[in-house]
N, C-alpha and C. Protein backbone atom coordinates (compact mmCIF):
# COMPACT_ATOMS: atom_id res chain seq x y z
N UNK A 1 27.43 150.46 181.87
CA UNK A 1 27.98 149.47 181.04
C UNK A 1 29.48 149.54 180.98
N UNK A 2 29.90 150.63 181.22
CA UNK A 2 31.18 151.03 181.21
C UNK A 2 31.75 150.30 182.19
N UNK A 3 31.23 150.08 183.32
CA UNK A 3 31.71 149.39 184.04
C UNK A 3 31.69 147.67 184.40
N UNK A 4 30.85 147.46 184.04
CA UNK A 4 30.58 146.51 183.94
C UNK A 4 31.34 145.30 182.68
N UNK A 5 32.21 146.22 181.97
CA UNK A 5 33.30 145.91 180.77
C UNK A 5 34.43 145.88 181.94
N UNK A 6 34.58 146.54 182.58
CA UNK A 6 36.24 146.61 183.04
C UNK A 6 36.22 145.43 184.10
N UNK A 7 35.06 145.28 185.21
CA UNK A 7 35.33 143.98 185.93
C UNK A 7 35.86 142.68 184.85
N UNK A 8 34.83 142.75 183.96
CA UNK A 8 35.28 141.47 182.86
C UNK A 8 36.25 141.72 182.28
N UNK A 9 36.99 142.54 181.89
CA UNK A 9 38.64 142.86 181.24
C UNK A 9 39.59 142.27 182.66
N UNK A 10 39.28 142.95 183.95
CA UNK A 10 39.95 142.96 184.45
C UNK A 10 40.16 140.97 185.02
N UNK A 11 38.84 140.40 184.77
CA UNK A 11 38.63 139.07 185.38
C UNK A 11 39.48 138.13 184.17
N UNK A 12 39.48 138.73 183.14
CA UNK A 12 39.82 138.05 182.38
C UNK A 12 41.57 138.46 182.21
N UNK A 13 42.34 139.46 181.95
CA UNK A 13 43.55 139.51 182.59
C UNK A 13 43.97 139.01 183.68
N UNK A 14 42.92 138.81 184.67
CA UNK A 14 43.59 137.56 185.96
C UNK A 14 43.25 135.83 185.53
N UNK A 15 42.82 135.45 184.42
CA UNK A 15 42.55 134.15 184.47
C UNK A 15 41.17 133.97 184.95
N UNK A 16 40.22 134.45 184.89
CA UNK A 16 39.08 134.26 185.37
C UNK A 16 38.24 133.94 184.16
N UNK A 17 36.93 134.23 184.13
CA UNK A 17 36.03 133.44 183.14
C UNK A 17 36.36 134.33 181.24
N UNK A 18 36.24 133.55 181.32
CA UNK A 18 36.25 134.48 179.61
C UNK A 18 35.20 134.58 178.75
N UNK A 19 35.15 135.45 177.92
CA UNK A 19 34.33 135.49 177.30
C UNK A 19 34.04 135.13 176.04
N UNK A 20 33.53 133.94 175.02
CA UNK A 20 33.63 133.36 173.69
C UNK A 20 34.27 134.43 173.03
N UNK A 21 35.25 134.56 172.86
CA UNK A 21 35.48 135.17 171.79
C UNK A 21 36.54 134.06 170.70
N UNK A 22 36.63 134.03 169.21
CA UNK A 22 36.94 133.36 168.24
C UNK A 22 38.52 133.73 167.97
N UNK A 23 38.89 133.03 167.51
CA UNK A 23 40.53 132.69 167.12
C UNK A 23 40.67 134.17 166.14
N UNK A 24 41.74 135.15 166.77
CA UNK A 24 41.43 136.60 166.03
C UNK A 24 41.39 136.61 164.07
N UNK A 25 42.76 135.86 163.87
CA UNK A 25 42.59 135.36 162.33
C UNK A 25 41.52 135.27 161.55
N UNK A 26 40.73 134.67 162.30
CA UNK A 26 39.18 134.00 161.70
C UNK A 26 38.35 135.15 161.76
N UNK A 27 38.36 136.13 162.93
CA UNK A 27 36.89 137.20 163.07
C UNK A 27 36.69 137.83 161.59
N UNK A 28 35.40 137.75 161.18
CA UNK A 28 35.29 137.78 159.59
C UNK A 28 35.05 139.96 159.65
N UNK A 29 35.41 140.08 161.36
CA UNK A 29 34.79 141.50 161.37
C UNK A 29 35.82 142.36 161.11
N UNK A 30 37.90 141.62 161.49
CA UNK A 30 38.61 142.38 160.86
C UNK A 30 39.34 141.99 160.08
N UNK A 31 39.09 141.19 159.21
CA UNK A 31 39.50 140.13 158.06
C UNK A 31 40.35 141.35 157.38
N UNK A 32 39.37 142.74 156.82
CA UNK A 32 39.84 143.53 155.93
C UNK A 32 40.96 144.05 156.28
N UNK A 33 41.00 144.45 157.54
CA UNK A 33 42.19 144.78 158.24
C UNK A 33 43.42 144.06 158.33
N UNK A 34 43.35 143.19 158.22
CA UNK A 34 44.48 142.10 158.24
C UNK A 34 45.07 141.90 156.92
N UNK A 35 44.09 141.62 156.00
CA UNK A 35 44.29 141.88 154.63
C UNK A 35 44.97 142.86 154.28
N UNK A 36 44.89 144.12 154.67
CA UNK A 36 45.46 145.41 154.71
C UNK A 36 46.76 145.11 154.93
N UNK A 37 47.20 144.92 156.54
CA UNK A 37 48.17 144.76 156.86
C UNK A 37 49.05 143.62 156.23
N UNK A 38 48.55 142.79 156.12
CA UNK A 38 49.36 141.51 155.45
C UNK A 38 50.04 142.14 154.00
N UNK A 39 49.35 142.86 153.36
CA UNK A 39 49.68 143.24 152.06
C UNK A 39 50.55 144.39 152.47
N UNK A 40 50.85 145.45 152.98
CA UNK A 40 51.72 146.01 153.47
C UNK A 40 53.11 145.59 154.22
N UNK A 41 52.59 144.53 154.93
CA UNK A 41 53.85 143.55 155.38
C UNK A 41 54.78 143.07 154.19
N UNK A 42 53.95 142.20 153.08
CA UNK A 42 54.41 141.74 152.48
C UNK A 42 55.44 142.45 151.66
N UNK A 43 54.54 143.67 150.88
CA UNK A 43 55.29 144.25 150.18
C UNK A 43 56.52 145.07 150.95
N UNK A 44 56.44 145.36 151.81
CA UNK A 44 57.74 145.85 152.82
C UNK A 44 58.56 144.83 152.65
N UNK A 45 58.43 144.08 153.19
CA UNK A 45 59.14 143.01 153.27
C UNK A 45 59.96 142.47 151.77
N UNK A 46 59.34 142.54 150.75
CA UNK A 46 59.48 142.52 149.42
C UNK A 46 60.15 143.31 148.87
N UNK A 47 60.26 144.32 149.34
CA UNK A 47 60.96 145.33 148.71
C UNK A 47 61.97 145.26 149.77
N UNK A 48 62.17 144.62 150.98
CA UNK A 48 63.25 144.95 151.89
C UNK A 48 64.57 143.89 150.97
N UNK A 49 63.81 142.87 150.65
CA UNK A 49 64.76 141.56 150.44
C UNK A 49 65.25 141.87 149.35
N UNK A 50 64.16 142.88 147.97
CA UNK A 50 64.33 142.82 146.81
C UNK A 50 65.88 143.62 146.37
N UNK A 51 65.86 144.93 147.66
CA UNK A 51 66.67 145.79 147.15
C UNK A 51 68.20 146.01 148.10
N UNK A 52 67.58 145.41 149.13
CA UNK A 52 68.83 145.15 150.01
C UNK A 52 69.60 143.34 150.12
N UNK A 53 68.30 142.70 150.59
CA UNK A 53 69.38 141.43 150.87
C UNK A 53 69.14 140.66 149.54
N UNK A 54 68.26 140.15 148.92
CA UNK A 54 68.87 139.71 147.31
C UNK A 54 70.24 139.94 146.57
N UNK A 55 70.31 141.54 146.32
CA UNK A 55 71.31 141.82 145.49
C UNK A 55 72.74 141.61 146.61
N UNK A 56 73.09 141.97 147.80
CA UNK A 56 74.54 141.44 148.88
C UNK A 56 74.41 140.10 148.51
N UNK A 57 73.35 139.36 148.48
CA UNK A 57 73.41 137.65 148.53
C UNK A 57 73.89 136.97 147.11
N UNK A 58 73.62 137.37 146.20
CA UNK A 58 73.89 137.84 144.67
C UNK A 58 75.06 137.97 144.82
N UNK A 59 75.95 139.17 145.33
CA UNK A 59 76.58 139.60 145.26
C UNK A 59 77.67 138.57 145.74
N UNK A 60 77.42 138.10 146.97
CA UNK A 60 78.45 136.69 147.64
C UNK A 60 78.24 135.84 146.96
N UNK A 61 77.46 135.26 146.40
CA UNK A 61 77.18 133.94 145.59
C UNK A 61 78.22 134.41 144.29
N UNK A 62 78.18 135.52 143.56
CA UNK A 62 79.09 135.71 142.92
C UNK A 62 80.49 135.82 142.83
N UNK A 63 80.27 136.42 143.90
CA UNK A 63 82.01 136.21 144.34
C UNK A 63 82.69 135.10 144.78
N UNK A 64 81.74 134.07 145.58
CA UNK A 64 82.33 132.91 145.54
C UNK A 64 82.33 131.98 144.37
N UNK A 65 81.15 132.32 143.60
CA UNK A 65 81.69 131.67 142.25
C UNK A 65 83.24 131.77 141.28
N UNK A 66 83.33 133.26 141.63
CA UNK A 66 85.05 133.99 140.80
C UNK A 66 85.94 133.68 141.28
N UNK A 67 85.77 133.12 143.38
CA UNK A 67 86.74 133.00 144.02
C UNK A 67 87.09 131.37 143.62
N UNK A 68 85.75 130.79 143.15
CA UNK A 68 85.92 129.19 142.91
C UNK A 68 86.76 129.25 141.89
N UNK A 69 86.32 129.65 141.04
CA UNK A 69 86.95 129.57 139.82
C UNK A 69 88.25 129.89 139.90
N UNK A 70 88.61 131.35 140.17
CA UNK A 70 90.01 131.44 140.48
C UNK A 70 90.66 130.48 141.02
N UNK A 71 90.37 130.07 142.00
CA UNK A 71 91.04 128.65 142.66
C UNK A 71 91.16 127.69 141.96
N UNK A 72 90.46 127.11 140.97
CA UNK A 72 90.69 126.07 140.41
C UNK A 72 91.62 125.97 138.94
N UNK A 73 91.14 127.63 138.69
CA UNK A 73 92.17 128.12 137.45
C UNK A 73 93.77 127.94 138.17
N UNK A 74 93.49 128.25 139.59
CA UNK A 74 95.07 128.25 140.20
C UNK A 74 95.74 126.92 140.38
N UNK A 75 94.64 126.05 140.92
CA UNK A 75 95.48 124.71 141.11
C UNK A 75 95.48 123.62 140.01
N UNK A 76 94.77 124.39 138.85
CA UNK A 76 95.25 123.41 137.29
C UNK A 76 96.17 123.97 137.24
N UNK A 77 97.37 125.54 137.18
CA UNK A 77 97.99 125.99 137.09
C UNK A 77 99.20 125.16 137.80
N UNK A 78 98.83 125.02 139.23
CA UNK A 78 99.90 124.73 140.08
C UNK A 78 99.95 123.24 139.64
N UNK A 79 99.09 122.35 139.22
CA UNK A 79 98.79 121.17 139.09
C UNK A 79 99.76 120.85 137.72
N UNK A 80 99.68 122.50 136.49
CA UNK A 80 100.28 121.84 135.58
C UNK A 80 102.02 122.00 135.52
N UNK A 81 102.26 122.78 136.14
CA UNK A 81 103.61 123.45 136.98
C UNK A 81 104.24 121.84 137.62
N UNK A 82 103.39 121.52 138.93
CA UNK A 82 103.88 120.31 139.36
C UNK A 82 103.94 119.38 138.47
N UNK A 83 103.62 118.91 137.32
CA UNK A 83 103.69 117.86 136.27
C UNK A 83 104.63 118.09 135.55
N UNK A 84 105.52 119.46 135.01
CA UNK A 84 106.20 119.71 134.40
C UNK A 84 107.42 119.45 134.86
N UNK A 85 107.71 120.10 136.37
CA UNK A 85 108.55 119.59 137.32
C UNK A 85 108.96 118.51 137.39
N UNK A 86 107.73 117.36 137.58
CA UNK A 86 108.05 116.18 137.89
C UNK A 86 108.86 115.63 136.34
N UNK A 87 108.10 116.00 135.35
CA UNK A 87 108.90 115.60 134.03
C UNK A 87 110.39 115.94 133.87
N UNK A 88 110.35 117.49 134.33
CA UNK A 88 111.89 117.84 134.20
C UNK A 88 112.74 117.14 135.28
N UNK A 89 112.13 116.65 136.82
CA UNK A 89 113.41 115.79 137.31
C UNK A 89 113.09 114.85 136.99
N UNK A 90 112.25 113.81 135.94
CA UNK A 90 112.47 112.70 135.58
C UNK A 90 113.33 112.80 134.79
N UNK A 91 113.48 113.65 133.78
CA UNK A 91 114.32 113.72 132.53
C UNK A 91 115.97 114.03 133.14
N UNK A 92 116.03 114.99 134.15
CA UNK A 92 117.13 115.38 134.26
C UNK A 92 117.65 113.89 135.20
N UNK A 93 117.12 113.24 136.01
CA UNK A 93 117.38 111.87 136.67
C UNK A 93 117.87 110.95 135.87
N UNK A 94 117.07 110.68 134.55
CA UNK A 94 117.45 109.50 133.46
C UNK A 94 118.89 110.19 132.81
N UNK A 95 118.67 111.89 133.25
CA UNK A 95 119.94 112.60 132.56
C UNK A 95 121.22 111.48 133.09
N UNK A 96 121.25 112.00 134.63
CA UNK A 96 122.32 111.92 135.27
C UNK A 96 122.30 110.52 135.79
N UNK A 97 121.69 109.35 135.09
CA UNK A 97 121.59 107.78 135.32
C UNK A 97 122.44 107.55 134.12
N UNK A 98 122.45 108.70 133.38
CA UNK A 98 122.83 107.75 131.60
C UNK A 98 124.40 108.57 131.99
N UNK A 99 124.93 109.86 132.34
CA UNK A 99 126.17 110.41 132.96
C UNK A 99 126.66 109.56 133.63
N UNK A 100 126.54 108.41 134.58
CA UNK A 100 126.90 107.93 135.51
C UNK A 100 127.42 106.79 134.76
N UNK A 101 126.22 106.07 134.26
CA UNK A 101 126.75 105.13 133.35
C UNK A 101 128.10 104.81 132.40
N UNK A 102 128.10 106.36 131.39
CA UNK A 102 128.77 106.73 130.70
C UNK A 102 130.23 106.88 131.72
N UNK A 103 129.99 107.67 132.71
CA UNK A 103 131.26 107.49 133.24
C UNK A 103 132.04 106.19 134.31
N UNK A 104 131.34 105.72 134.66
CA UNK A 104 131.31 104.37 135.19
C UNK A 104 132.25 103.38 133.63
N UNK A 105 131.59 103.59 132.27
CA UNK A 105 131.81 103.15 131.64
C UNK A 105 133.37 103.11 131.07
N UNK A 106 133.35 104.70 131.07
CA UNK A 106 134.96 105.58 131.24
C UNK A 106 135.79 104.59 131.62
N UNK A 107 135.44 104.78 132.84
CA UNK A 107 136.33 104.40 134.09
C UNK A 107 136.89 103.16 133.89
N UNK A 108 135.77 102.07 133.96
CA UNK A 108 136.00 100.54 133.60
C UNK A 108 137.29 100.40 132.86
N UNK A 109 136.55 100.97 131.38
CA UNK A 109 137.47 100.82 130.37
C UNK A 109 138.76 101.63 130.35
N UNK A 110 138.84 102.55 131.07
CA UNK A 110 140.45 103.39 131.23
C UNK A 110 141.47 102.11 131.99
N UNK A 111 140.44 101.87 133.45
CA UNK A 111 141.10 100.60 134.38
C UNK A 111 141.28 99.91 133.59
N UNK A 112 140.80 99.20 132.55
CA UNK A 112 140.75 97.99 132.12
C UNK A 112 142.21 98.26 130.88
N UNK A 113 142.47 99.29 130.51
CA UNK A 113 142.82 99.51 129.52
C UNK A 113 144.58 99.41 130.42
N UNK A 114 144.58 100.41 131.64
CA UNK A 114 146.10 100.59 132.29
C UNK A 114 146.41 99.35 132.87
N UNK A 115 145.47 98.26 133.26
CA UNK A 115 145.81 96.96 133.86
C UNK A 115 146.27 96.24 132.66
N UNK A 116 145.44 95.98 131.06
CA UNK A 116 145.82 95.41 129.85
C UNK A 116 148.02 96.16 129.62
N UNK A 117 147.60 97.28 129.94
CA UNK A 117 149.18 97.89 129.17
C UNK A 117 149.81 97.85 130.16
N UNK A 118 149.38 97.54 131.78
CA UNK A 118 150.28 96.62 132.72
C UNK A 118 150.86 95.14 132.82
N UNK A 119 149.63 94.43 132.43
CA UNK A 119 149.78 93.44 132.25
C UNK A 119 151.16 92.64 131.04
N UNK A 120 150.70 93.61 130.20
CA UNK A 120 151.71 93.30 128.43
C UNK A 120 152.96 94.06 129.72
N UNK A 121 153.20 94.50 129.56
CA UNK A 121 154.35 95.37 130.36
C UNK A 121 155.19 94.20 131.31
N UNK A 122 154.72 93.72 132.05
CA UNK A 122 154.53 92.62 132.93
C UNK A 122 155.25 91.30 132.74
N UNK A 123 153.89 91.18 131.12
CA UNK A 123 154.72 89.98 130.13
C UNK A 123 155.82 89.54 129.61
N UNK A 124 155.62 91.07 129.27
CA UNK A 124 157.20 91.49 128.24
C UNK A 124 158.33 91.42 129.47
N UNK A 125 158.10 91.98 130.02
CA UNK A 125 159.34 91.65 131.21
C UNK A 125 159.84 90.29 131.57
N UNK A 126 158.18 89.79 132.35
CA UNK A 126 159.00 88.70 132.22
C UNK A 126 159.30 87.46 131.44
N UNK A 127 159.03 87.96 130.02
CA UNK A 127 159.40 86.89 128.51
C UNK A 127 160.75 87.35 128.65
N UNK A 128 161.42 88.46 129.15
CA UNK A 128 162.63 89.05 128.85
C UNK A 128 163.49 88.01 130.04
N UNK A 129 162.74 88.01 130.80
CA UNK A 129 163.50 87.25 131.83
C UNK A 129 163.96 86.02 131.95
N UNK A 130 162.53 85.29 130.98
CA UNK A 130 162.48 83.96 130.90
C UNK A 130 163.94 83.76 129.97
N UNK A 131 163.47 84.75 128.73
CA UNK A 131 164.74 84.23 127.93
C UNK A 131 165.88 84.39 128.05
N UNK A 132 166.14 85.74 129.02
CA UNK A 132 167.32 85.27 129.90
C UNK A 132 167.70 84.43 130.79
N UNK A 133 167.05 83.39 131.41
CA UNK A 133 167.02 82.55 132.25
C UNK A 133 167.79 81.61 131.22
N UNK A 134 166.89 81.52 130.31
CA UNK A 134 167.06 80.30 129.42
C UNK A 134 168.32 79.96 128.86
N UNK A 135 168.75 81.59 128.26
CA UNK A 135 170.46 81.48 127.93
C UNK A 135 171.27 81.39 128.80
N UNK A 136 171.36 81.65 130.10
CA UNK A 136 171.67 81.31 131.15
C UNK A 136 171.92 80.27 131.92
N UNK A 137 170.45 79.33 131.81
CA UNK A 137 170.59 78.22 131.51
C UNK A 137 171.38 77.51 130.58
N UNK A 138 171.01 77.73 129.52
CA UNK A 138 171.81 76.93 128.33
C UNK A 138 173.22 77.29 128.63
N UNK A 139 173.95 78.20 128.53
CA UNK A 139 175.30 78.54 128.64
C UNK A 139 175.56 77.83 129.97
N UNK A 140 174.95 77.78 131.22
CA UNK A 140 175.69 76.81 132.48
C UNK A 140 175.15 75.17 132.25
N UNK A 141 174.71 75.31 131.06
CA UNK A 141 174.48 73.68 130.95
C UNK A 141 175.05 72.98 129.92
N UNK A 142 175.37 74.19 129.00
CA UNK A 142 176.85 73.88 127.68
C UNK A 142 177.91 74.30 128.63
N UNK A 143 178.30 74.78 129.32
CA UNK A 143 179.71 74.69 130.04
C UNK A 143 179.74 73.85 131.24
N UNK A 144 178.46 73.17 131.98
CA UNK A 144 178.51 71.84 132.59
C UNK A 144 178.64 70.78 131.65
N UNK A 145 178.18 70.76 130.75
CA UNK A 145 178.47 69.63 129.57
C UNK A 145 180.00 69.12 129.13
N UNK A 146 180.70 70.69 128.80
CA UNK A 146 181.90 70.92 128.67
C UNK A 146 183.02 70.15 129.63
N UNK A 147 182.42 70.32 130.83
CA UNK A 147 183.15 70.18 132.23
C UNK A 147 182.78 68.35 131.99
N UNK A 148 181.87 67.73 131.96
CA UNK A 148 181.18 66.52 131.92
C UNK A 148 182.44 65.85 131.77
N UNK A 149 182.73 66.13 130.23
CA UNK A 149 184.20 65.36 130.05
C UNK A 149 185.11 65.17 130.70
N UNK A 150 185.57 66.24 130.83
CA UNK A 150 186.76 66.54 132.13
C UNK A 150 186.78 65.26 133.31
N UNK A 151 185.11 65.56 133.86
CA UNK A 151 184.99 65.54 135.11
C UNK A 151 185.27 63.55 134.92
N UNK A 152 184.26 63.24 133.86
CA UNK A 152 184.27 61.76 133.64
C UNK A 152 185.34 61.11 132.89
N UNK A 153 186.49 62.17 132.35
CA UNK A 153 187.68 61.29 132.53
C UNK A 153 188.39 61.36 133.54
N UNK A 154 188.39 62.26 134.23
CA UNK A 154 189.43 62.10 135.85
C UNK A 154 188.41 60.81 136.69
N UNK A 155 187.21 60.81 136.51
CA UNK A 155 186.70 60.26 137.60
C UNK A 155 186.81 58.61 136.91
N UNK A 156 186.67 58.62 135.74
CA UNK A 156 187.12 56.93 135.11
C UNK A 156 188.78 57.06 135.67
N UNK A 157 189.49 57.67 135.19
CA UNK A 157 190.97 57.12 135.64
C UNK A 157 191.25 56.78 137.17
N UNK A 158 190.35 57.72 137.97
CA UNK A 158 190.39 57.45 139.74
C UNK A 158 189.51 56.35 139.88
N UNK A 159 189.00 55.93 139.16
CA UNK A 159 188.52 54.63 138.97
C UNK A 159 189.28 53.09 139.42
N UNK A 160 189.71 53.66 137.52
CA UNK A 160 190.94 52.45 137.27
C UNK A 160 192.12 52.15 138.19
N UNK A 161 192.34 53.35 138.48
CA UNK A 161 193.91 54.09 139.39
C UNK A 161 193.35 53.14 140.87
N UNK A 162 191.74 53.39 140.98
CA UNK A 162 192.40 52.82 142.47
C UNK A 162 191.71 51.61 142.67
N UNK A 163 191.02 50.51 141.39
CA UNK A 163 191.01 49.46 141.45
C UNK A 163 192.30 48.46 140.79
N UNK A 164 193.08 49.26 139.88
CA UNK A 164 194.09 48.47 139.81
C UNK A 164 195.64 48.52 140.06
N UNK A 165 195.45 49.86 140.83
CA UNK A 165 196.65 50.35 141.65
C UNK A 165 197.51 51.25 140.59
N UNK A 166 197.08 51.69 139.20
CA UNK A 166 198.00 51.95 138.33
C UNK A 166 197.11 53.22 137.35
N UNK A 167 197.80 54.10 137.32
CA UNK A 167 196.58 55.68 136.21
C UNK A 167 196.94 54.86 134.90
N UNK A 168 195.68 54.42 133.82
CA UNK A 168 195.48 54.77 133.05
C UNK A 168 196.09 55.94 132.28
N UNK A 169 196.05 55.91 130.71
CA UNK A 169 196.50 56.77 130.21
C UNK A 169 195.53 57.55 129.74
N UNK A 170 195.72 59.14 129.89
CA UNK A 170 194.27 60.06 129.43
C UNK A 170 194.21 59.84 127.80
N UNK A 171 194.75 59.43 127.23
CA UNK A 171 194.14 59.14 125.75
C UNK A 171 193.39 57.96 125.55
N UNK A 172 193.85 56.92 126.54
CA UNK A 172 192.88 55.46 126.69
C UNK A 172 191.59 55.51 127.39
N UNK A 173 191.27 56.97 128.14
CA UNK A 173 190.30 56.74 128.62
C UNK A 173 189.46 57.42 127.98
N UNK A 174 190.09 58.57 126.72
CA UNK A 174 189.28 59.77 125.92
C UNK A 174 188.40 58.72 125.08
N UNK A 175 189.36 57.38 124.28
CA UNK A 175 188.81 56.80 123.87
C UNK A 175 187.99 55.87 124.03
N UNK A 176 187.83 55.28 125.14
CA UNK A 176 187.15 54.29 125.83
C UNK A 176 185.28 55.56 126.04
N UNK A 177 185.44 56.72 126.41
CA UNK A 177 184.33 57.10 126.38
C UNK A 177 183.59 57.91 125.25
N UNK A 178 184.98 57.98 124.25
CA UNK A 178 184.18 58.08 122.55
C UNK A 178 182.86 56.92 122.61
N UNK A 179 184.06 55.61 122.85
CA UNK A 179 183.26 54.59 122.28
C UNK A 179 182.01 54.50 123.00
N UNK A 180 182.46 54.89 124.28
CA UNK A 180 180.51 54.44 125.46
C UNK A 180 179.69 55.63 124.37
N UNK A 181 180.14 56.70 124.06
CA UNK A 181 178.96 57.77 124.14
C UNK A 181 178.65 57.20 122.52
N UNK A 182 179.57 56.79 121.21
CA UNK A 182 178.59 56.25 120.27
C UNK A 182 177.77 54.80 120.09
């Protein structure tokens, strides 16, 4: 019989006929055995995950939770940093908008102020000028006036003198232009 097992082992390791045998899982003959082993697997296995990879996995899940957190504690930080910033160069911007102004304002009004005390300066000069013009005027127009006489009794007697061949007398002609001028 002994032999007669090994042709059939051996026929059946080459692909040859086989013999019914049932899906091993199922044989109800080593069920217990499997049972055995399965429960030994398991708990190995159970205790492999329980005491080694659970608690490392634990362990990363935790730490990326602290690392989250840290991070987010950091960039409300940096977040509230950048807002403060931005406030302080808004403030210091409206600073140096309202400086600019103010001196712009300066300025205007300094210009405005040396052109005004140029201007009067200016005025005054030339009101000084005018009214020297004026007496100037007046005095060469009271001493052309002066001359007037003069001039319009010589020029009546060169008149008379050389339409009637004969000078007039300068008292006949002083009076002759009393009378025109009243």
């Amino acid at each position: 019989m002994a032999q007669a097992q090994t042709p059939n082992a051996t026929t059946e390791a080459h692909g040859g006929a086989h013999a019914d045998v049932g899906f091993p899982p199922f044989e109800t003959q080593t069920f217990g055995g499997q049972l055995l082993w399965l429960t030994i697997t398991f708990a190995l296995l159970y205790i492999l995950l329980s005491r080694l990879v659970l608690p490392r996995l634990g362990g990363i899940i935790e730490d990326r939770r602290v690392r989250i957190s840290s991070d987010l504690d950091q960039a409300t930080a940096a977040k509230t940093r950048a807002d403060e910033a931005g406030a302080a160069y808004e403030k210091s911007l409206t600073e140096a908008r309202a400086r600019a102004q103010a001196l712009a304002q300066e300025t205007r009004s300094k210009l405005s102020a040396e052109s005004d005390a140029k201007r009067k300066a200016l005025e005054s000069e030339l009101s000084g000028r005018l009214a020297q013009s004026e007496q100037t005027i007046s005095a060469k127009k009271t001493e052309a006036m002066g001359n007037v006489r003069g001039i319009a009794v010589e020029t009546a007697s060169a008149i008379v003198e050389r339409l009637t061949g004969k000078a007039p007398a300068p008292q006949a002609v002083e009076a002759a232009l009393d009378q025109a001028k009243a």
